[in-house]
PDB file of N, CA and C in Angstrom:
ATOM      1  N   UNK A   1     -92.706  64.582-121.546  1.00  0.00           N
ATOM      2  CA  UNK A   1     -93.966  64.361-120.869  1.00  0.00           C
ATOM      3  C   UNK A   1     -93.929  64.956-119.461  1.00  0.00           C
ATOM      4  N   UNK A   2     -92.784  64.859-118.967  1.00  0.00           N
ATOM      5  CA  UNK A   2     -92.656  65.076-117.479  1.00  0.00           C
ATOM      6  C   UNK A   2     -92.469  66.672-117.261  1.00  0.00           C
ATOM      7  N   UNK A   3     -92.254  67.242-118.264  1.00  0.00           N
ATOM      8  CA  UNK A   3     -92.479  68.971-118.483  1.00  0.00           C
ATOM      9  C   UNK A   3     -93.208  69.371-118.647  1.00  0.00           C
ATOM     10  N   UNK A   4     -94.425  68.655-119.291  1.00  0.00           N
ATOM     11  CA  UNK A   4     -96.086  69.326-119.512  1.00  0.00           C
ATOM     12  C   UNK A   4     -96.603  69.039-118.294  1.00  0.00           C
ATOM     13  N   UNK A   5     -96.263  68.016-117.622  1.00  0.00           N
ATOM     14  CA  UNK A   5     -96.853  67.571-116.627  1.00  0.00           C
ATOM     15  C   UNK A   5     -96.524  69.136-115.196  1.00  0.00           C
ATOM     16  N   UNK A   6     -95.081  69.345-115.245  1.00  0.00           N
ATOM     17  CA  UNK A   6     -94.608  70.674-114.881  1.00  0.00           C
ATOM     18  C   UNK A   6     -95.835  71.648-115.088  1.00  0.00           C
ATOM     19  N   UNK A   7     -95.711  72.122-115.969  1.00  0.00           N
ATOM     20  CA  UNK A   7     -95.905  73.377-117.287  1.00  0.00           C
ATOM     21  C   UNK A   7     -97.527  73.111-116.711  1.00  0.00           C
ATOM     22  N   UNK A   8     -98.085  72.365-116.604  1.00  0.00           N
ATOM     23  CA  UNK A   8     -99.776  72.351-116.380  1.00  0.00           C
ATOM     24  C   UNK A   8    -100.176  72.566-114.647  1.00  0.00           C
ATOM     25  N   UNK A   9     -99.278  71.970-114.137  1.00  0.00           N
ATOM     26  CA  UNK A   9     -99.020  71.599-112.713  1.00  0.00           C
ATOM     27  C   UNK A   9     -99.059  73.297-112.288  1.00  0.00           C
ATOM     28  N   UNK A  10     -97.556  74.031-112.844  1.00  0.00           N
ATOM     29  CA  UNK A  10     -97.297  75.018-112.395  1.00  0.00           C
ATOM     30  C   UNK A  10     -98.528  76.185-112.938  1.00  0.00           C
ATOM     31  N   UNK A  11     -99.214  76.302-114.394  1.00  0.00           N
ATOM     32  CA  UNK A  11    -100.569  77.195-114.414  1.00  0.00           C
ATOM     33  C   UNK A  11    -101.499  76.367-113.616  1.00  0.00           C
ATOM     34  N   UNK A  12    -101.720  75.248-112.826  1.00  0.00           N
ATOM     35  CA  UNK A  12    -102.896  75.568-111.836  1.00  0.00           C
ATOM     36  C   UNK A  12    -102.585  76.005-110.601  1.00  0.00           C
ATOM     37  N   UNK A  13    -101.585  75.711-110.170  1.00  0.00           N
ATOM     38  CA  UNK A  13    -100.871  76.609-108.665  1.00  0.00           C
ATOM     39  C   UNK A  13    -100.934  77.643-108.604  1.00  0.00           C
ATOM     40  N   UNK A  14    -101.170  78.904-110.116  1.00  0.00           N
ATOM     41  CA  UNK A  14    -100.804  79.835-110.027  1.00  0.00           C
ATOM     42  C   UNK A  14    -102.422  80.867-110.235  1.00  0.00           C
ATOM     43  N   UNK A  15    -103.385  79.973-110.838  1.00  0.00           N
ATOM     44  CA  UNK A  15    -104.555  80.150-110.865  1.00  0.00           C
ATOM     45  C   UNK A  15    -105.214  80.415-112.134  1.00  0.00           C
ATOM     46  N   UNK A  16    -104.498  79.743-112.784  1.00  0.00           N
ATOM     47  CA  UNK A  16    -104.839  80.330-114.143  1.00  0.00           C
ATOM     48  C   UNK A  16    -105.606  78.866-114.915  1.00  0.00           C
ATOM     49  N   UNK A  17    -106.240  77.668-114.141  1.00  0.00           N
ATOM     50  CA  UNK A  17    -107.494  77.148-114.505  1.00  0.00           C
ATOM     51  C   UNK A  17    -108.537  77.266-112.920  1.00  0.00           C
ATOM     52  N   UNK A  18    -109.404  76.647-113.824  1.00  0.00           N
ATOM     53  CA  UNK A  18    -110.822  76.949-112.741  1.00  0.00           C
ATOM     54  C   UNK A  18    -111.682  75.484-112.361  1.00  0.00           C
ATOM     55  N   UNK A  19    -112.394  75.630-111.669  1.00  0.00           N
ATOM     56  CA  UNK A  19    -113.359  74.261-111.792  1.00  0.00           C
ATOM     57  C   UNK A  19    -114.611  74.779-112.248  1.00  0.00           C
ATOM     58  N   UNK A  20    -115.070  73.984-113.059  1.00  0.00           N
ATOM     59  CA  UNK A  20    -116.535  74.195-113.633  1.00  0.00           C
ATOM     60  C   UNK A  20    -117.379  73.094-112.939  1.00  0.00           C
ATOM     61  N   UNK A  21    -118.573  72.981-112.553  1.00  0.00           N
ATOM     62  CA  UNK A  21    -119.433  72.070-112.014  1.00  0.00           C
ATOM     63  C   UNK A  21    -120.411  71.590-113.328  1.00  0.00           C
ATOM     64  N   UNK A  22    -120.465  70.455-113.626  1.00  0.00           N
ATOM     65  CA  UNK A  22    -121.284  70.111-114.806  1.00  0.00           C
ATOM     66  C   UNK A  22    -122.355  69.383-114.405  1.00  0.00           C
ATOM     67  N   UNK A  23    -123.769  70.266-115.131  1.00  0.00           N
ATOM     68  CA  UNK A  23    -124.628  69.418-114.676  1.00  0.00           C
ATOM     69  C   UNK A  23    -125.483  69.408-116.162  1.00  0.00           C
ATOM     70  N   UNK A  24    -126.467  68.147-115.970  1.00  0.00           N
ATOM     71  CA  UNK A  24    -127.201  68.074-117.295  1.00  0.00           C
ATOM     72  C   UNK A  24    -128.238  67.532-116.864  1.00  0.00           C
ATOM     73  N   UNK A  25    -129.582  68.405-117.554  1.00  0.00           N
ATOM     74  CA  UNK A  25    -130.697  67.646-117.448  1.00  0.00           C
ATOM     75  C   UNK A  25    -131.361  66.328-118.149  1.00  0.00           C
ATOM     76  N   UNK A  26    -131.679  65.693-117.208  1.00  0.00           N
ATOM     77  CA  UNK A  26    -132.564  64.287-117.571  1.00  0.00           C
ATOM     78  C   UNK A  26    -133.476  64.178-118.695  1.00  0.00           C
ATOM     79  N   UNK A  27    -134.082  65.509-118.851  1.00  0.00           N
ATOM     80  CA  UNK A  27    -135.076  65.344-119.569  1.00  0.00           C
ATOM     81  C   UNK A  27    -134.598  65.651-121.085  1.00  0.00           C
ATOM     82  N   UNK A  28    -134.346  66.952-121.075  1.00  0.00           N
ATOM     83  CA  UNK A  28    -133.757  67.621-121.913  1.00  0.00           C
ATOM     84  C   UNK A  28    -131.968  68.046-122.427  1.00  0.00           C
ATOM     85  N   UNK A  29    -131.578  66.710-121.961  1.00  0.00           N
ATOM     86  CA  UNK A  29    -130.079  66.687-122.247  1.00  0.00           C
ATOM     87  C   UNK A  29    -129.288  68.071-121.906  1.00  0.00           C
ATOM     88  N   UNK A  30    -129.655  69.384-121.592  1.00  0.00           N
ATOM     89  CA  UNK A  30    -129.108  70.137-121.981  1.00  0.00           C
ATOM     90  C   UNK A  30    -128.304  70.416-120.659  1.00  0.00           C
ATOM     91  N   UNK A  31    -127.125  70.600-121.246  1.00  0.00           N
ATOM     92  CA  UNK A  31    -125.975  70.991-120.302  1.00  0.00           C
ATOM     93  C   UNK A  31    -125.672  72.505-119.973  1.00  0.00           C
ATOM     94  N   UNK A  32    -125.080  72.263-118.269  1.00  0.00           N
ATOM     95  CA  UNK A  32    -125.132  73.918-117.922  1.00  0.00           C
ATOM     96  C   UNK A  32    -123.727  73.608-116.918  1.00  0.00           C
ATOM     97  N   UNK A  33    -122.936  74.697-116.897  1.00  0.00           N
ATOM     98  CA  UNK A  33    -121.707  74.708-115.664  1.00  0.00           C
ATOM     99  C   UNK A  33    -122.038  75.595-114.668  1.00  0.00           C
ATOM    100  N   UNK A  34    -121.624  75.757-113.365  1.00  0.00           N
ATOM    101  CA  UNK A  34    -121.081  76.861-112.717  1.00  0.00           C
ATOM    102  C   UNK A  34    -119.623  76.810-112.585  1.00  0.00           C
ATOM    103  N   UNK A  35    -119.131  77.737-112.419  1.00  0.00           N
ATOM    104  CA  UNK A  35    -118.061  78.407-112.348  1.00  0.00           C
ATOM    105  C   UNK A  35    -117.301  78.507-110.820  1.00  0.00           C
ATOM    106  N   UNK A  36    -116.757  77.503-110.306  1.00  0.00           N
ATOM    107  CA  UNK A  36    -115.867  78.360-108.634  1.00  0.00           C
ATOM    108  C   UNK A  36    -114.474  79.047-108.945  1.00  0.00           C
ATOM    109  N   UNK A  37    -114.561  80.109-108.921  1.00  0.00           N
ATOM    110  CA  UNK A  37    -112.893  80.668-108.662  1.00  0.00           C
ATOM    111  C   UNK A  37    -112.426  80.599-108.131  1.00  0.00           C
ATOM    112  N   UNK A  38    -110.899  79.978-108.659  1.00  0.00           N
ATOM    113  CA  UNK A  38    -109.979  79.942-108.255  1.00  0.00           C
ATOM    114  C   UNK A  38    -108.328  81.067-107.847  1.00  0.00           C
ATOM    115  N   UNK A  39    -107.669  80.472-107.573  1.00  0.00           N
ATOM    116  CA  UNK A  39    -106.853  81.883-107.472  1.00  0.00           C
ATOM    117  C   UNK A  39    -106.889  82.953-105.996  1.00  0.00           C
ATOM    118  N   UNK A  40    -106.184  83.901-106.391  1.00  0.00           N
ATOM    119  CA  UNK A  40    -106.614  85.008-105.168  1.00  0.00           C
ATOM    120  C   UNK A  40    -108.402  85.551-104.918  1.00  0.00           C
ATOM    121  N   UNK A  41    -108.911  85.199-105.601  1.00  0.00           N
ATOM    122  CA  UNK A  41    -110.055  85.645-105.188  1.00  0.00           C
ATOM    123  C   UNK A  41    -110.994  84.303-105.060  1.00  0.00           C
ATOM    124  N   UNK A  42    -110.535  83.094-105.163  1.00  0.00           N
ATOM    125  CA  UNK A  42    -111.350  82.062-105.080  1.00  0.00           C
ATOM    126  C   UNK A  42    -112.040  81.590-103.313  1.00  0.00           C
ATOM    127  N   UNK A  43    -111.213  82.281-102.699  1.00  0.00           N
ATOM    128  CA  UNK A  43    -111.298  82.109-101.746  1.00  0.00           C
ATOM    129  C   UNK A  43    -112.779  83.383-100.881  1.00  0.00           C
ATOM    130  N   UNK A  44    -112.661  83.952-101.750  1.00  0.00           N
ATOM    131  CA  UNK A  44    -113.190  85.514-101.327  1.00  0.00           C
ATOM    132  C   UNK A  44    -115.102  84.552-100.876  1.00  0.00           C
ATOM    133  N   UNK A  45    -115.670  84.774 -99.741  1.00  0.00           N
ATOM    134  CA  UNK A  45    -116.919  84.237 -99.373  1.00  0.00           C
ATOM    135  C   UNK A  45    -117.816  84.661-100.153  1.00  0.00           C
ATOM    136  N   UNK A  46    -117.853  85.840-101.021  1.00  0.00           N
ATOM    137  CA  UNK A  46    -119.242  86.160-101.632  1.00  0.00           C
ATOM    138  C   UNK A  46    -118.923  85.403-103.081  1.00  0.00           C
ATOM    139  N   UNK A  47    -117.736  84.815-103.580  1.00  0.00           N
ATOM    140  CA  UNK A  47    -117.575  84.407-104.732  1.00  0.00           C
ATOM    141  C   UNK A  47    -118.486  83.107-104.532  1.00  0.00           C
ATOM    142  N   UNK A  48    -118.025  81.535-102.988  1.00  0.00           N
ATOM    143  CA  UNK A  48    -118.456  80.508-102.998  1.00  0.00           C
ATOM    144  C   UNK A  48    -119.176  80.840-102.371  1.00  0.00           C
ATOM    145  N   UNK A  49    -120.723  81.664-102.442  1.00  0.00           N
ATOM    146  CA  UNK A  49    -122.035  82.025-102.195  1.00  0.00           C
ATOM    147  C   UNK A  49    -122.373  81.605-103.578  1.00  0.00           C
ATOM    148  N   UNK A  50    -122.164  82.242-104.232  1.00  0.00           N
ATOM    149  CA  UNK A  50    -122.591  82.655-105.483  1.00  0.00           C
ATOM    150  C   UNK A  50    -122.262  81.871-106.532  1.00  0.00           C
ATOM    151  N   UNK A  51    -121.001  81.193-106.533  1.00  0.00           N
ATOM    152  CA  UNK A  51    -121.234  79.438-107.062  1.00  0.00           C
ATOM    153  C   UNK A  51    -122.132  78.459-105.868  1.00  0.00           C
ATOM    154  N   UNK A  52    -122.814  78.769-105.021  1.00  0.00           N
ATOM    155  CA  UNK A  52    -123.384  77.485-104.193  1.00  0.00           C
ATOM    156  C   UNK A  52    -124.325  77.555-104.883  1.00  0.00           C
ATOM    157  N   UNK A  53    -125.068  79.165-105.099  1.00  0.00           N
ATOM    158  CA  UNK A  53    -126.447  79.266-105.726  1.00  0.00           C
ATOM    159  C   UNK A  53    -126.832  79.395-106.588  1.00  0.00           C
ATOM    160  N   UNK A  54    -125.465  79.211-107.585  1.00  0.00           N
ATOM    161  CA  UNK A  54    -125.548  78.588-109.249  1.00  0.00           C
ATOM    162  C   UNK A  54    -125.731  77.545-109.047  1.00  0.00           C
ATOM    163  N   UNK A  55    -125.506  76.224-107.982  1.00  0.00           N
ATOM    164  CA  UNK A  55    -125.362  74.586-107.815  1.00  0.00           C
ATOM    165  C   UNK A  55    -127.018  74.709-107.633  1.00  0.00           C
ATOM    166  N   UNK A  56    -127.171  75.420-106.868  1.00  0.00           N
ATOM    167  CA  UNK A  56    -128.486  74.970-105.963  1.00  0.00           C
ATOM    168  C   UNK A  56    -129.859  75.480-106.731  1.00  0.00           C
ATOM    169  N   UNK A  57    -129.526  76.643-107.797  1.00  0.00           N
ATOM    170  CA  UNK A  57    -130.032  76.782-108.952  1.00  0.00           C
ATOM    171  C   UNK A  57    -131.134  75.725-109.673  1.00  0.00           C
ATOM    172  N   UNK A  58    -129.841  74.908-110.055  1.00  0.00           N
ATOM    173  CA  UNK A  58    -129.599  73.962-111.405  1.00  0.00           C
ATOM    174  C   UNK A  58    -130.594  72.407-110.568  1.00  0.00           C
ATOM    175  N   UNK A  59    -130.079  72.465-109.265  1.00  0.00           N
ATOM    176  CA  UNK A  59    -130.701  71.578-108.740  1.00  0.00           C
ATOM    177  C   UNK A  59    -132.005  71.466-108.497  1.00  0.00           C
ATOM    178  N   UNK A  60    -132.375  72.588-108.389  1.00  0.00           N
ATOM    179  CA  UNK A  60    -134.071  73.118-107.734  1.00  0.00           C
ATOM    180  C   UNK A  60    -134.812  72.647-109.749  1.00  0.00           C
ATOM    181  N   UNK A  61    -134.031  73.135-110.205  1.00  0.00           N
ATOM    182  CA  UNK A  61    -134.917  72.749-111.913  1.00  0.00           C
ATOM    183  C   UNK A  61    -134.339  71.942-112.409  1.00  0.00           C
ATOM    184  N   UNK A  62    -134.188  70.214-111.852  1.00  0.00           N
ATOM    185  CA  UNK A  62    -134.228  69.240-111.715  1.00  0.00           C
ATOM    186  C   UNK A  62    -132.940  68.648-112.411  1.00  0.00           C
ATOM    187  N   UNK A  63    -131.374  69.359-112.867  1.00  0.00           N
ATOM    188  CA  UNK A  63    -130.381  69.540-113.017  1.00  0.00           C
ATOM    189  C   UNK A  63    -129.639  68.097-112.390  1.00  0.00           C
ATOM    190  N   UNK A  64    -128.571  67.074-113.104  1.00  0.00           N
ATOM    191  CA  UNK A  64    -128.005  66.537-112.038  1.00  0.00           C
ATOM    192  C   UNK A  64    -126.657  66.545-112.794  1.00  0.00           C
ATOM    193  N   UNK A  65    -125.653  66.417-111.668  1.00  0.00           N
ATOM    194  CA  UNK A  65    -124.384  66.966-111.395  1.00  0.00           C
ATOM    195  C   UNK A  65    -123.843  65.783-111.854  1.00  0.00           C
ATOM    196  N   UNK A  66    -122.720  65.695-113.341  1.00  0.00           N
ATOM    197  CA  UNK A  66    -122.261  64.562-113.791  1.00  0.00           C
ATOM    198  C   UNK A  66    -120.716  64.799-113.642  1.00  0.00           C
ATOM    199  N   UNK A  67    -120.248  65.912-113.168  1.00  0.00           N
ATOM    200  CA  UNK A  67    -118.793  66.242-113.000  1.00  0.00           C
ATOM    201  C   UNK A  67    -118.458  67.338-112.733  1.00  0.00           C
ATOM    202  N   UNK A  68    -116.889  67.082-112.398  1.00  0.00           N
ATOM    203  CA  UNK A  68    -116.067  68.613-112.763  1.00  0.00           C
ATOM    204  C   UNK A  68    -114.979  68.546-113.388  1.00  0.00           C
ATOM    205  N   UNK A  69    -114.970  69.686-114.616  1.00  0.00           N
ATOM    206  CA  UNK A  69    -113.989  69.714-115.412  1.00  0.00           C
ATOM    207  C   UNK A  69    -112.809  71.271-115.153  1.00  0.00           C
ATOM    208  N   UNK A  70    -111.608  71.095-115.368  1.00  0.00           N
ATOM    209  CA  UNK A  70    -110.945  72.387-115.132  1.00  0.00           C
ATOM    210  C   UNK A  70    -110.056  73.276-116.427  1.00  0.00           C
ATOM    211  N   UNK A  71    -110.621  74.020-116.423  1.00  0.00           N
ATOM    212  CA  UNK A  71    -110.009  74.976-118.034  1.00  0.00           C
ATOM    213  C   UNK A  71    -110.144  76.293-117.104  1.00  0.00           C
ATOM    214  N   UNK A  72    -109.570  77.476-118.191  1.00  0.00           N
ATOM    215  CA  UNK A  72    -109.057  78.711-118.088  1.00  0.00           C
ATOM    216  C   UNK A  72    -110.383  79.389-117.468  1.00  0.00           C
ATOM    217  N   UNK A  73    -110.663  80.027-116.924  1.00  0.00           N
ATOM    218  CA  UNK A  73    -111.488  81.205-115.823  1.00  0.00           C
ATOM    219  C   UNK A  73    -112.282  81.938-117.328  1.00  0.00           C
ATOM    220  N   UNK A  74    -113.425  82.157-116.527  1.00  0.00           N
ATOM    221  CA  UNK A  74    -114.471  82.912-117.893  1.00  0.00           C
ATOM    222  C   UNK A  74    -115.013  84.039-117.702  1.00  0.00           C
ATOM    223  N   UNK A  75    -115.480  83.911-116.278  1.00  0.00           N
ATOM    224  CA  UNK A  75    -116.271  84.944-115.277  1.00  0.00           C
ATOM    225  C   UNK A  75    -116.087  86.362-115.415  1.00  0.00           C
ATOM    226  N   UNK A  76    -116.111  86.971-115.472  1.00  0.00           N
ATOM    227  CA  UNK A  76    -116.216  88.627-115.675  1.00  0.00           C
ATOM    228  C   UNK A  76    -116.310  89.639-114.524  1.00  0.00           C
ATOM    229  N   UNK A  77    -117.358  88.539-113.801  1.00  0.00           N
ATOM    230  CA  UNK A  77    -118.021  89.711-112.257  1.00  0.00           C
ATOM    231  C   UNK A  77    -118.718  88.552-111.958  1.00  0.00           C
ATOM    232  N   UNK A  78    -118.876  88.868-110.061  1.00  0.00           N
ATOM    233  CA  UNK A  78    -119.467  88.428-109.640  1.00  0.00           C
ATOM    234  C   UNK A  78    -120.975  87.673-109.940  1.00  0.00           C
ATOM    235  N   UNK A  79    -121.601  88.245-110.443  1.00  0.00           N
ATOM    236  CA  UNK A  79    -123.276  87.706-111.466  1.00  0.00           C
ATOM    237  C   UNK A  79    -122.800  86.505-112.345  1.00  0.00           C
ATOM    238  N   UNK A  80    -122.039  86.713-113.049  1.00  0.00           N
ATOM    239  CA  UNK A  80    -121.516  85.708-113.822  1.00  0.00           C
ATOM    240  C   UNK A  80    -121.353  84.140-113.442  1.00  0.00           C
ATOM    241  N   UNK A  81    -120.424  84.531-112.058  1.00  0.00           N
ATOM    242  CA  UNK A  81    -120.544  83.041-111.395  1.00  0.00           C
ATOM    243  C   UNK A  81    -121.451  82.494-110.871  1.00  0.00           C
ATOM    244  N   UNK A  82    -122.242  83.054-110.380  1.00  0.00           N
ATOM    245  CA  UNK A  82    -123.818  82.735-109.953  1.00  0.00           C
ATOM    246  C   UNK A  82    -125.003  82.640-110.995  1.00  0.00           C
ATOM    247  N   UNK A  83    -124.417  82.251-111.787  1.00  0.00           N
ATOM    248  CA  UNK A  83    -125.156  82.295-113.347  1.00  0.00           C
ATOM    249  C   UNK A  83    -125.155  81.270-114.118  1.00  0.00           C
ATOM    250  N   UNK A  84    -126.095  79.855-114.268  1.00  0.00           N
ATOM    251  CA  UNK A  84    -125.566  78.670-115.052  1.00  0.00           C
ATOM    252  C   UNK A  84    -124.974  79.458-116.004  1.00  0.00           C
ATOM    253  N   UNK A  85    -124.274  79.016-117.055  1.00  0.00           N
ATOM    254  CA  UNK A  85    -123.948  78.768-118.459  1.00  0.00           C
ATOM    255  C   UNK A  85    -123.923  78.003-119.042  1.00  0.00           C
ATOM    256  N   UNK A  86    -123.600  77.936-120.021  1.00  0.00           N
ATOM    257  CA  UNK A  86    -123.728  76.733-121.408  1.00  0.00           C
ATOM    258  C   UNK A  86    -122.543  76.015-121.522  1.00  0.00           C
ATOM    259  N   UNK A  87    -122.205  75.119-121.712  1.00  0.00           N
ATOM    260  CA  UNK A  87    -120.976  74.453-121.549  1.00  0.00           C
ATOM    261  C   UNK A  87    -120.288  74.767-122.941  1.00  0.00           C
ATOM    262  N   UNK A  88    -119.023  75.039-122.856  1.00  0.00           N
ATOM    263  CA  UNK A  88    -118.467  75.118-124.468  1.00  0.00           C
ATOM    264  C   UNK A  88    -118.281  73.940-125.140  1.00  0.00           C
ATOM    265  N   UNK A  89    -118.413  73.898-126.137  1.00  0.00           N
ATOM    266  CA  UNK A  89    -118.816  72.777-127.586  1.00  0.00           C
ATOM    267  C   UNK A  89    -117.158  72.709-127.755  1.00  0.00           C
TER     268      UNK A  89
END
């Protein structure tokens, strides 16, 4: 146990999960993430622009924020992260 605990510990130090922002609408149940990167480029200012205005997105079309979950990086390019998505099933 105390090796996965390692083994998971050491792939997020290294950047190889992400945070997703989960939000779901009230009305229409339907769930959407943004994406912040992590890693060497998580830090980069036009990346947390561009997840603020995926948040601020979701919020403006009445979106509310039930968590954050962390799994493997999805993003492609910049647009991407500034882009709700669909949460994976």
């Amino acid at each position: 146990m105390k090796w996965a605990l390692v083994v998971v510990g050491g792939l997020f130090l290294a950047g190889c999960t992400t945070s997703y922002a989960v939000y779901k609408h009230p009305v229409t149940g339907d769930v959407l993430e943004c994406e912040q990167l992590s890693g060497p480029y998580g830090g980069n200012t036009a990346f947390k622009a561009s997840y603020a205005d995926c948040q601020t997105l979701l919020e403006q079309k009445g979106y509310v924020r039930t968590g954050t979950v962390q799994r493997a990086p999805s993003a492609t390019s910049l647009t991407e992260t500034g882009t709700p998505r669909p949460a994976p099933r």
